[in-house]
C-alpha atoms as a PDB file:
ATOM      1  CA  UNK A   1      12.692 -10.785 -30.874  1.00  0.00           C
ATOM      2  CA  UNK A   2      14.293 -11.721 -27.473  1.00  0.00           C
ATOM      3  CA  UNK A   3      13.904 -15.346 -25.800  1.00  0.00           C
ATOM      4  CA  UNK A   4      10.861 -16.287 -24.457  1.00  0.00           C
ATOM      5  CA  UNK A   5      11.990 -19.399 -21.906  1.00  0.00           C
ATOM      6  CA  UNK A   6       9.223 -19.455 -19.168  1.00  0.00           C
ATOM      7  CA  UNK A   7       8.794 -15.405 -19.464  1.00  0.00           C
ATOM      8  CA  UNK A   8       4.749 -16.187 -21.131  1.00  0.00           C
ATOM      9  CA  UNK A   9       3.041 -18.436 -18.772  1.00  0.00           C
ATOM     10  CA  UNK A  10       0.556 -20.825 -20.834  1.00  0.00           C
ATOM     11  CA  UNK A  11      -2.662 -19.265 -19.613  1.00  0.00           C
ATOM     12  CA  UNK A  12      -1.756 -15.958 -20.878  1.00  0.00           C
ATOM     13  CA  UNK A  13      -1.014 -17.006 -24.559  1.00  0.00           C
ATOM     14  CA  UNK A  14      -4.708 -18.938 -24.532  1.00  0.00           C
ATOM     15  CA  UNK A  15      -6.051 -15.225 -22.856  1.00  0.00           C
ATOM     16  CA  UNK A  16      -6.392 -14.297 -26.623  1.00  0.00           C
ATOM     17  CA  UNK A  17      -6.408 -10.251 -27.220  1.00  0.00           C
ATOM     18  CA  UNK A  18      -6.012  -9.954 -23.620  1.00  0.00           C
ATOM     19  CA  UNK A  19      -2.778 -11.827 -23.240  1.00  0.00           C
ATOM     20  CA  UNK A  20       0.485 -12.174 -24.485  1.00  0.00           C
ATOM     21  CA  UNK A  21       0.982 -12.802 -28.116  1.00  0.00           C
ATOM     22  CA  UNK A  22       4.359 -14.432 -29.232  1.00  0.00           C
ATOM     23  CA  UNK A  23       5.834 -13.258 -32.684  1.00  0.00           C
ATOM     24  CA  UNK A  24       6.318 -15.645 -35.204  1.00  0.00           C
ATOM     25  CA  UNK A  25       9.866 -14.641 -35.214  1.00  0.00           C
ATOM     26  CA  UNK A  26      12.945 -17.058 -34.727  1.00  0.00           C
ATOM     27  CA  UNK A  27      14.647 -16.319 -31.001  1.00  0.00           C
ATOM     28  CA  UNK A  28      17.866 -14.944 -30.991  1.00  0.00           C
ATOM     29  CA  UNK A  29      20.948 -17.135 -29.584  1.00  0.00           C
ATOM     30  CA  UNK A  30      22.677 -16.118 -26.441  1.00  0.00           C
ATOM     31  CA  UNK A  31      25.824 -14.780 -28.496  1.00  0.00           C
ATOM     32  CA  UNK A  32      23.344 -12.941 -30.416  1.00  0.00           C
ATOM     33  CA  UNK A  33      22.146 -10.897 -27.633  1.00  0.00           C
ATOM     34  CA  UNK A  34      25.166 -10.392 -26.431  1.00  0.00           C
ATOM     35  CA  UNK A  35      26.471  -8.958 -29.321  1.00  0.00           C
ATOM     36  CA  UNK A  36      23.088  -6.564 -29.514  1.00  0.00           C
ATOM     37  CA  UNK A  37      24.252  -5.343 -26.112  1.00  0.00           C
ATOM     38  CA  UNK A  38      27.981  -4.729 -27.262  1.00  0.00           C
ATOM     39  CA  UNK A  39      27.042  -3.142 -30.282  1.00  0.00           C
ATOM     40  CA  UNK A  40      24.412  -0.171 -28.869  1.00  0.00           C
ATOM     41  CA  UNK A  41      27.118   0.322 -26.351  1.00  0.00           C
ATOM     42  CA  UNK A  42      24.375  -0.745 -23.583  1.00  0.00           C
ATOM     43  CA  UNK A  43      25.604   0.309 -19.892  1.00  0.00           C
ATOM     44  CA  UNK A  44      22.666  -1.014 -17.975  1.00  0.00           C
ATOM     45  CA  UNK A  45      20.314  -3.732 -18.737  1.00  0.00           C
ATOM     46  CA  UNK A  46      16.994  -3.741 -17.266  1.00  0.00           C
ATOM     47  CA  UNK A  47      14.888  -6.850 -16.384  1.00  0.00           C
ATOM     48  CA  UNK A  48      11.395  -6.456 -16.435  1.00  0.00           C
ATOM     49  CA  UNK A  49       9.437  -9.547 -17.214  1.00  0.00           C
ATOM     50  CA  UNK A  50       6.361 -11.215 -16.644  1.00  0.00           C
ATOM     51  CA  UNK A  51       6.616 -12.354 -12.590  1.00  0.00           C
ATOM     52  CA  UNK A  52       7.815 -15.845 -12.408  1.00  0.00           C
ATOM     53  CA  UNK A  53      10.053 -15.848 -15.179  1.00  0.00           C
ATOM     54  CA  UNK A  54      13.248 -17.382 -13.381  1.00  0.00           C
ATOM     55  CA  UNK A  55      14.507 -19.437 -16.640  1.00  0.00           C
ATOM     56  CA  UNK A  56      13.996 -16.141 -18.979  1.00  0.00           C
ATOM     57  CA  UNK A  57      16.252 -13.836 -16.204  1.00  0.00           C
ATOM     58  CA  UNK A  58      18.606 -15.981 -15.368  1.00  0.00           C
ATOM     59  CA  UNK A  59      19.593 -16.116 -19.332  1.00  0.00           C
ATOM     60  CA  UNK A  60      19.418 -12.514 -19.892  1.00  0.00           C
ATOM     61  CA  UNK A  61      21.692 -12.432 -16.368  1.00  0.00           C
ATOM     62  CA  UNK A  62      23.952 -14.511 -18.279  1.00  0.00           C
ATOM     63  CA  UNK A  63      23.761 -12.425 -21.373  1.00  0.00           C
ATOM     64  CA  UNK A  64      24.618  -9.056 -18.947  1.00  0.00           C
ATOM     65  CA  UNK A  65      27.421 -10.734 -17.519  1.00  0.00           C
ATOM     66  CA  UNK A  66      28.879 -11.891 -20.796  1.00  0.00           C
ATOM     67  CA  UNK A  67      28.521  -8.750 -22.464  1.00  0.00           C
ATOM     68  CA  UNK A  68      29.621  -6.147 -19.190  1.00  0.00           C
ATOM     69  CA  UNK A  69      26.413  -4.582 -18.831  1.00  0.00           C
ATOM     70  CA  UNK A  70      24.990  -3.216 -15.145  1.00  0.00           C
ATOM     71  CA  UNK A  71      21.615  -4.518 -14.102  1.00  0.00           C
ATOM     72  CA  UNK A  72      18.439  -3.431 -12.410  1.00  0.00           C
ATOM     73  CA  UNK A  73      16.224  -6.185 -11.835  1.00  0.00           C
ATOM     74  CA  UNK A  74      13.230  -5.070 -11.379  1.00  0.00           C
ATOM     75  CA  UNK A  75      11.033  -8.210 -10.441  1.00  0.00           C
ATOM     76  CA  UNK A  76      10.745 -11.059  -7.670  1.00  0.00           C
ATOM     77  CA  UNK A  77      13.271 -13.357  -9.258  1.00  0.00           C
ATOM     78  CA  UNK A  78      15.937 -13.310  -6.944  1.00  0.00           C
ATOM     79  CA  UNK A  79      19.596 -12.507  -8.211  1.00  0.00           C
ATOM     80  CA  UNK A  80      20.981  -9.487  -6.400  1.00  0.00           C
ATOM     81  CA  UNK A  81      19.449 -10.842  -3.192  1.00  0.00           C
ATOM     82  CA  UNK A  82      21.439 -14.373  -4.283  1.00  0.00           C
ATOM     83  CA  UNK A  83      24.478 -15.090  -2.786  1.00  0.00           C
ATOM     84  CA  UNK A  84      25.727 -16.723  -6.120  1.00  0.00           C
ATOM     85  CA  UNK A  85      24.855 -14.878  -8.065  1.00  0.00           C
ATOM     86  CA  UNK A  86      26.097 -11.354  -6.576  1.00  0.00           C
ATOM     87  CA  UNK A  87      28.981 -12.977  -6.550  1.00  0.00           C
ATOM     88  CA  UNK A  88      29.694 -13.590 -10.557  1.00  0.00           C
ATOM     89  CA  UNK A  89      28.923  -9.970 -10.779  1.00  0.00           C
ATOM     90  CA  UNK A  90      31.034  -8.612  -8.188  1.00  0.00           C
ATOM     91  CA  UNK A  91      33.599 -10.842  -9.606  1.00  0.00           C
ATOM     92  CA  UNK A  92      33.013  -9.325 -13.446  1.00  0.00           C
ATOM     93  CA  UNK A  93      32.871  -5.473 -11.759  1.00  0.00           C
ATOM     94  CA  UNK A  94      29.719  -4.926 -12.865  1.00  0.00           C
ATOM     95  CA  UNK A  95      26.988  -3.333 -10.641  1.00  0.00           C
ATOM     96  CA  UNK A  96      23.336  -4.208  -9.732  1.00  0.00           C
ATOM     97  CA  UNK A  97      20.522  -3.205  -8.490  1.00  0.00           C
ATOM     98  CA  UNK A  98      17.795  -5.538  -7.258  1.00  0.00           C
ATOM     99  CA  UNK A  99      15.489  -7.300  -6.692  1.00  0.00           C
ATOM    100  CA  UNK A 100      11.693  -6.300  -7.009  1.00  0.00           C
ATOM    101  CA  UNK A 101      11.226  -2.454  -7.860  1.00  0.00           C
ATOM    102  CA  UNK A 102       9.134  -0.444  -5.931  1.00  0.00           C
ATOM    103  CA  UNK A 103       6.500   1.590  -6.496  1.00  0.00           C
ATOM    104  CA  UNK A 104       6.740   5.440  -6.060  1.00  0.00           C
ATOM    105  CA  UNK A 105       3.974   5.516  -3.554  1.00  0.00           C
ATOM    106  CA  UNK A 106       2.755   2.000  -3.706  1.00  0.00           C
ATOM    107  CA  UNK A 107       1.159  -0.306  -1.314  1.00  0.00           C
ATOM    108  CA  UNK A 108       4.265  -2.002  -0.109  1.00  0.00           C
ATOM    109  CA  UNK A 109       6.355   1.213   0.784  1.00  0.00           C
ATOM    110  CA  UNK A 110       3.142   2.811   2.557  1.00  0.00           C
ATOM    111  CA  UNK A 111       2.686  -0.518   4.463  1.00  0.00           C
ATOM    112  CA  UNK A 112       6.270  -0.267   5.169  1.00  0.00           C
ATOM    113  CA  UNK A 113       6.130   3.094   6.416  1.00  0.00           C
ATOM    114  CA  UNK A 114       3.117   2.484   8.671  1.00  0.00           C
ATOM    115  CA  UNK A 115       4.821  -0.677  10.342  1.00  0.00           C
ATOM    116  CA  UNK A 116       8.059   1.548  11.121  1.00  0.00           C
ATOM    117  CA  UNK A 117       5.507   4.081  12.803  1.00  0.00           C
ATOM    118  CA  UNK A 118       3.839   1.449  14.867  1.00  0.00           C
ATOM    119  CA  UNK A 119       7.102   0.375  15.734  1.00  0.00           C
ATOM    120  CA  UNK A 120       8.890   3.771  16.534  1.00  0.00           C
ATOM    121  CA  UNK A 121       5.283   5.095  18.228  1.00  0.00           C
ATOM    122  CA  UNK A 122       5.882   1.859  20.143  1.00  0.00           C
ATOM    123  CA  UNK A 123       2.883  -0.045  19.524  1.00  0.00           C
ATOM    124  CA  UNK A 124       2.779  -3.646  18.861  1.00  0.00           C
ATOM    125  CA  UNK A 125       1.722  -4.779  15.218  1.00  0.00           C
ATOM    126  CA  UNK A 126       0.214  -8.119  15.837  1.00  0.00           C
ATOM    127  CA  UNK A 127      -1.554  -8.962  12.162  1.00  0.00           C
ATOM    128  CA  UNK A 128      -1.388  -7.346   9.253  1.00  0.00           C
ATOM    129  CA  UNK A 129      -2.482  -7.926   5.689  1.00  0.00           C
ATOM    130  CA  UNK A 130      -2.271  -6.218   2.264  1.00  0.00           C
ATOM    131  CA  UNK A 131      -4.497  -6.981  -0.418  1.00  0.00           C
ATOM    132  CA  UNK A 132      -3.920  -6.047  -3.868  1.00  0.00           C
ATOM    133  CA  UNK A 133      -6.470  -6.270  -7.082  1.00  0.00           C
ATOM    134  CA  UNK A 134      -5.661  -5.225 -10.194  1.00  0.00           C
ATOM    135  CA  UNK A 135      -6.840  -5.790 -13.760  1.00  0.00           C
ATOM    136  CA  UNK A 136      -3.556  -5.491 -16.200  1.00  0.00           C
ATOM    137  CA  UNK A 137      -1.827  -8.375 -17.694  1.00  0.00           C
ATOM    138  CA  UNK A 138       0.402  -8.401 -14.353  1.00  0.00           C
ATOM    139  CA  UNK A 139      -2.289  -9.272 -11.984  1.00  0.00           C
ATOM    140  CA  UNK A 140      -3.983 -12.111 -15.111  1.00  0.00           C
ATOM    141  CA  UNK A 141      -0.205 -13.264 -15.395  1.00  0.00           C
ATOM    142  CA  UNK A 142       0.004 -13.628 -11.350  1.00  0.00           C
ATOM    143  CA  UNK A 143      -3.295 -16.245 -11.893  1.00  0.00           C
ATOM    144  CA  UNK A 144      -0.948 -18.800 -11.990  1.00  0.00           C
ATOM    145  CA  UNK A 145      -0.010 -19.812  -8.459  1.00  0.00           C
ATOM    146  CA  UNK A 146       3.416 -21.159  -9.204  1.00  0.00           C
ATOM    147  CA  UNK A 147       4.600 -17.812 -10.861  1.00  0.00           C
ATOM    148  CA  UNK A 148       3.768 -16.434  -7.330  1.00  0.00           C
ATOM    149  CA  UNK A 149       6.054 -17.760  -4.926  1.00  0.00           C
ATOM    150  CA  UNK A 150       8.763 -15.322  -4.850  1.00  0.00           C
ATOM    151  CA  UNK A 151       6.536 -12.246  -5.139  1.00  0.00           C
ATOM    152  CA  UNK A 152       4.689 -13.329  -2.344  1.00  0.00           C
ATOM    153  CA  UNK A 153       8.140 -13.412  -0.607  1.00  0.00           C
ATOM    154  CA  UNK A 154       9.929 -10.625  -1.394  1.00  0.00           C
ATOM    155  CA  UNK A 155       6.825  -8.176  -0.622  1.00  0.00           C
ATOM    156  CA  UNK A 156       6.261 -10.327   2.822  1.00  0.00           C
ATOM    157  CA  UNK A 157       9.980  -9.622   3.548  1.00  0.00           C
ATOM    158  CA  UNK A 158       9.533  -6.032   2.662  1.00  0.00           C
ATOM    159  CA  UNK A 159       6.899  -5.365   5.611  1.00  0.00           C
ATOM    160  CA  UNK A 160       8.462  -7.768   7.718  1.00  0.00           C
ATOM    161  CA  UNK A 161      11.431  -6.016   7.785  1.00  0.00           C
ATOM    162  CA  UNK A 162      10.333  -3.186   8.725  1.00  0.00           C
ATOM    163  CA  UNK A 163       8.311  -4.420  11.667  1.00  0.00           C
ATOM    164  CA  UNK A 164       9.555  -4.286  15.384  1.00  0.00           C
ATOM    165  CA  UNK A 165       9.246  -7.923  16.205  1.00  0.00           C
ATOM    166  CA  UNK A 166       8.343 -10.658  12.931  1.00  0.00           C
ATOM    167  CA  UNK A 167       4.890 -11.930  12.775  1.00  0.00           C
ATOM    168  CA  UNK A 168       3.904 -15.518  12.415  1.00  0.00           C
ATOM    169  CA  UNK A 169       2.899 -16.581   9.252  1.00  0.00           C
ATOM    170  CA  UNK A 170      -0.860 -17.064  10.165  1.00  0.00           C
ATOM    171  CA  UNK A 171      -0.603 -13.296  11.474  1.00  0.00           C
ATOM    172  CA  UNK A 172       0.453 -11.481   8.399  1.00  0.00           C
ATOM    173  CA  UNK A 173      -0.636 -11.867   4.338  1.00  0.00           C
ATOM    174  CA  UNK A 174       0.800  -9.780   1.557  1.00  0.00           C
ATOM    175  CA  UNK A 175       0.219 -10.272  -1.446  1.00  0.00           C
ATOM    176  CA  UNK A 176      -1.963  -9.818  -4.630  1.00  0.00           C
ATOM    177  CA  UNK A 177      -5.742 -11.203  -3.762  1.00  0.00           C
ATOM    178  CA  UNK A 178      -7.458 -10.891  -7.376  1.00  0.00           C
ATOM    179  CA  UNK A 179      -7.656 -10.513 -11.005  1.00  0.00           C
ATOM    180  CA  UNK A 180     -10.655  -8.007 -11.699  1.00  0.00           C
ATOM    181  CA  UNK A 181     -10.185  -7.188 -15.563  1.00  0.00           C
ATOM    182  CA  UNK A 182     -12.805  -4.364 -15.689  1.00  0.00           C
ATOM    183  CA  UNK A 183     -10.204  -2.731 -13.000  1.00  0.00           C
ATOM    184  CA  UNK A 184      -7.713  -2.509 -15.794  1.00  0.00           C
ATOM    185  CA  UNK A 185      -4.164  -0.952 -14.928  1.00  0.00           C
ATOM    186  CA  UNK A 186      -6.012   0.795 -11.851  1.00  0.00           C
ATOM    187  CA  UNK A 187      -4.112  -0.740  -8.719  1.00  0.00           C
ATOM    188  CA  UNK A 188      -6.567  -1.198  -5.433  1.00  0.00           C
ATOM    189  CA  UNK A 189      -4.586  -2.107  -2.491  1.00  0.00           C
ATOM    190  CA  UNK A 190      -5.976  -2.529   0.552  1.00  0.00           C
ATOM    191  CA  UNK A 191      -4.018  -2.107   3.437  1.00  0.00           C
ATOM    192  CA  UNK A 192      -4.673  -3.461   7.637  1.00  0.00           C
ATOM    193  CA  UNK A 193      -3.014  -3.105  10.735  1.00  0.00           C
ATOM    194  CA  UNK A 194      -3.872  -4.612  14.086  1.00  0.00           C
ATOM    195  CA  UNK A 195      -2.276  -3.533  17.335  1.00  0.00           C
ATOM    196  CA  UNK A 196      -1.470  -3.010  21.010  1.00  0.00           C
ATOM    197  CA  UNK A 197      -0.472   0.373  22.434  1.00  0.00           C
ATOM    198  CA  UNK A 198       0.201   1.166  26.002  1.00  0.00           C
ATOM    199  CA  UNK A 199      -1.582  -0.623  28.744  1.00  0.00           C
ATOM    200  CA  UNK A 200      -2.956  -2.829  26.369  1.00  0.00           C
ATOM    201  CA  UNK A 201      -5.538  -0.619  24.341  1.00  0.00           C
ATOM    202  CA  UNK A 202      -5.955  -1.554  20.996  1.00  0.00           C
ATOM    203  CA  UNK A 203      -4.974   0.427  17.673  1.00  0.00           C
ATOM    204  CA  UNK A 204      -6.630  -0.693  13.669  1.00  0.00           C
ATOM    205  CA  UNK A 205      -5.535   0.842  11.198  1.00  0.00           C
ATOM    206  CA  UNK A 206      -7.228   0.545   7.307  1.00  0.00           C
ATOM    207  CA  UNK A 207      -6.325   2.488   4.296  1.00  0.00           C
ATOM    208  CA  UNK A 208      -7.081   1.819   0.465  1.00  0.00           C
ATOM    209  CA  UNK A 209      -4.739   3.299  -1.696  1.00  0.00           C
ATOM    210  CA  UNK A 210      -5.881   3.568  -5.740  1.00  0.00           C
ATOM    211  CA  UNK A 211      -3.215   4.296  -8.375  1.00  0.00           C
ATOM    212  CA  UNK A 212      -2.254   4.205 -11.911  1.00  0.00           C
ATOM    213  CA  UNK A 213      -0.470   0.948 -11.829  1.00  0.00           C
ATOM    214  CA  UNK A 214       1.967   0.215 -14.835  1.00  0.00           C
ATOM    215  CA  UNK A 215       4.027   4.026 -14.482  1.00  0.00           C
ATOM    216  CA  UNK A 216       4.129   3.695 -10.460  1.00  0.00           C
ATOM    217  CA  UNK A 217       8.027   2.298 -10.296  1.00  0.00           C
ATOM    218  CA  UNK A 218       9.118   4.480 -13.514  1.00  0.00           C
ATOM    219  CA  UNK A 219      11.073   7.071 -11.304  1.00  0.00           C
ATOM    220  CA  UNK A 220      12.504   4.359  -8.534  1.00  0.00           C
ATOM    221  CA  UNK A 221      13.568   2.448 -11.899  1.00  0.00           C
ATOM    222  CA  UNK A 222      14.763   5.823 -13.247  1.00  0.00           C
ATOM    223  CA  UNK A 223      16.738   6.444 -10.889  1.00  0.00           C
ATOM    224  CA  UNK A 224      18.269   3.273 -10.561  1.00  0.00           C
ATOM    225  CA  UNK A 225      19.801   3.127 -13.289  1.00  0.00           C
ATOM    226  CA  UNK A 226      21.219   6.548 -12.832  1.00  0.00           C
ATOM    227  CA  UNK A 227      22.924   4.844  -9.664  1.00  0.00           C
ATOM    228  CA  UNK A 228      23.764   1.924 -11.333  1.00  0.00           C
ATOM    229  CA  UNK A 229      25.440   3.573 -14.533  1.00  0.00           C
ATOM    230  CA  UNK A 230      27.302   5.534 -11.725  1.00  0.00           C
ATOM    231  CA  UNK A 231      28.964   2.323  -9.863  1.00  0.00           C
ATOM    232  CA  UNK A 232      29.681   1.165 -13.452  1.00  0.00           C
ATOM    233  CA  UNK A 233      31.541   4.481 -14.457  1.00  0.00           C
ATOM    234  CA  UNK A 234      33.363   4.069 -11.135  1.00  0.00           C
ATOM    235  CA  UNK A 235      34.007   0.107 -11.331  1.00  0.00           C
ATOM    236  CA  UNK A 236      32.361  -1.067  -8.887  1.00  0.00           C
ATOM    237  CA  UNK A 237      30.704  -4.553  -8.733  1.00  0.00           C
ATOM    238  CA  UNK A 238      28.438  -6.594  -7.314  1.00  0.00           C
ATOM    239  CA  UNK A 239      24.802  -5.747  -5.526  1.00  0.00           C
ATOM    240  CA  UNK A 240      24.775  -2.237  -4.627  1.00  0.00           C
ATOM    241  CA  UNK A 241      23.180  -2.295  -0.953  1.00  0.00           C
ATOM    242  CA  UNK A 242      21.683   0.772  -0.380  1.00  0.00           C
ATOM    243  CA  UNK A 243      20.136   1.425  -4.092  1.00  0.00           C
ATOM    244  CA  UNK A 244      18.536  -1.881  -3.881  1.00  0.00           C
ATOM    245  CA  UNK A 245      17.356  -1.698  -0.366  1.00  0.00           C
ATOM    246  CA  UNK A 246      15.907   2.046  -1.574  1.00  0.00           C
ATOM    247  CA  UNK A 247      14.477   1.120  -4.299  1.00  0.00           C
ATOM    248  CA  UNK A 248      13.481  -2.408  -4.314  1.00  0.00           C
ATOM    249  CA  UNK A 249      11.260  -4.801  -1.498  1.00  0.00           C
ATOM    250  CA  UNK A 250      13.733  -7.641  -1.740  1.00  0.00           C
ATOM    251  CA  UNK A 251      17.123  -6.246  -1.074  1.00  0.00           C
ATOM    252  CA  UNK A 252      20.262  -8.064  -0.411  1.00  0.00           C
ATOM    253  CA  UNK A 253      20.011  -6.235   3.152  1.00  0.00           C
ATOM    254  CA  UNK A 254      16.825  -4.250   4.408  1.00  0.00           C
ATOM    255  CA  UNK A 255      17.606  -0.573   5.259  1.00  0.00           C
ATOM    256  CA  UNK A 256      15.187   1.943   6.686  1.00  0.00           C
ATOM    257  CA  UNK A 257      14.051   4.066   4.063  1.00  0.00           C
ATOM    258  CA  UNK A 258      15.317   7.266   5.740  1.00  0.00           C
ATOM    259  CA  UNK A 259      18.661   5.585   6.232  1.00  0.00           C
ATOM    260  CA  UNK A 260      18.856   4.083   2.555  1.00  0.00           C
ATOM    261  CA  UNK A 261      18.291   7.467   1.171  1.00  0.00           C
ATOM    262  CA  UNK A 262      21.192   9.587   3.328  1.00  0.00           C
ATOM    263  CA  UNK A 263      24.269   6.638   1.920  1.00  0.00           C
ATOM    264  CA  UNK A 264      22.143   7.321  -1.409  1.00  0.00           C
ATOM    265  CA  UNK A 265      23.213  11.216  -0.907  1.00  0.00           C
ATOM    266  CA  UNK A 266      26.400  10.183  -0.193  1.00  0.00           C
ATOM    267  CA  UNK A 267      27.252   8.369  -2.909  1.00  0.00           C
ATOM    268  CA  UNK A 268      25.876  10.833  -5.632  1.00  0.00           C
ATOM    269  CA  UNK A 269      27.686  13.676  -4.060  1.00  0.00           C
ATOM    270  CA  UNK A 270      30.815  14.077  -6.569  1.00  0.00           C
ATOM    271  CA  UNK A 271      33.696  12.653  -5.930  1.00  0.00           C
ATOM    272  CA  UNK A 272      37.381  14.634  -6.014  1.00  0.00           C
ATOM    273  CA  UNK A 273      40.113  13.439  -8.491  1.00  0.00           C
ATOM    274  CA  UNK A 274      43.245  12.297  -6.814  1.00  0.00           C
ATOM    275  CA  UNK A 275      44.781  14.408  -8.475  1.00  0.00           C
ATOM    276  CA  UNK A 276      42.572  17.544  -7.028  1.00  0.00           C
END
């Protein structure tokens, strides 16, 4: 049994059979989870709760930090991304990864990869939206407005980032649109872009992308923590900038993709003793 905190939002507990149940089991203490972790010899930790659970991660953050365990944190709740935060852990010398996985192909790195094109093809992007339905316990957790504010950011950032010029906030919307529950863990995103090319012709763009939703990070995540048990093996602490920007929407810095991935090369390449 781990600790709950705000990780179930109300509405999903009274969703019945399609919903979160809670165990009638007695939470664990902090020192008790800490323990856990320094007992199965745990090298990375990963955080993958319910969206909007900022109480519930910053414990288990706690716990990791306590216990010197790596972390990928794999949804909007903002701690490699926070100053403060990065800090404790770079203090500790304890690696991670963060914040907001992405999906293999997913609607956020194909928007992202678009906007770069309009942007290196020289075109303007001048709205933009991506609209997301889905039918899994994500999407009926993400009901709740207030669990939404920080997903709504980091995946805004995401696109924004990779954007020639920012949009104003009336001119771009990212973010999931609807709960359909008959759509169940299929992911529908729908994906716009408006623009101005040369001599002011105009350019749309639309594409609807369907996928599997729940397995769509597993290899980013994978591979994550392959990177992060490496900077723990090696000591080093704090956010690791181009894993997160590579593998998650709200990085402590935004890297091109293509950029990301050649420092990724470079730091799995093997590394010579000093004595060698």
């Amino acid at each position: 049994m781990g600790r709950v905190l705000d990780g179930v939002a109300p509405h999903m507990v009274q969703a019945g059979e399609r919903g979160f149940q809670i165990a009638d089991l007695p939470e664990p203490t902090q020192d008790e989870i800490v323990a856990a972790l320094r007992r199965e010899r745990v090298d990375v930790l990963i955080n993958f709760l319910p969206v909007g659970s900022q109480r519930a991660s910053e414990f288990y953050m706690e716990c990791a930090l306590e216990a010197g365990v790596g972390v990928v944190n794999a949804i909007p709740v903002f701690i490699a991304s926070n100053p403060e935060w990065e800090a404790r852990f770079r203090q500790r010398g304890l690696p991670i990864v963060g914040d907001d996985i992405k999906a293999q192909v997913g609607a956020t790195i194909i928007h992202r990869t678009l906007s770069n094109l309009f942007s290196t093809r020289g075109v303007t992007v001048d709205r933009t939206y991506q609209l997301n339905t889905g039918g899994n316990t994500d999407f009926m957790n993400m009901l709740d407005p207030a669990r939404l504010a920080d997903k709504k950011v980091s995946k805004t950032e995401a696109v924004q980032a990779a954007l020639a010029q920012r949009l104003d906030d009336e001119n771009i919307r990212i973010g999931p649109a609807e709960y359909v529950p008959w759509q169940k863990d299929n992911k529908i995103a729908f994906v716009r872009l408006e623009g101005s090319q040369w001599g002011g012709v105009a350019v749309n763009l639309e594409l609807r992308l369907s996928v599997e939703d729940s397995p769509n990070s597993a290899a980013c995540v994978m591979d994550a923590i392959r990177f992060c048990k490496l900077a723990r093996d090696r000591g080093e602490g704090g956010t690791l900038i181009a894993e997160s920007a590579y593998y998650c929407k709200h990085p402590a810095q935004q890297l091109v993709e293509d950029v990301a991935l050649g420092l990724l090369d470079v730091r799995a390449a093997p590394r010579l003793d000093a004595a060698e």
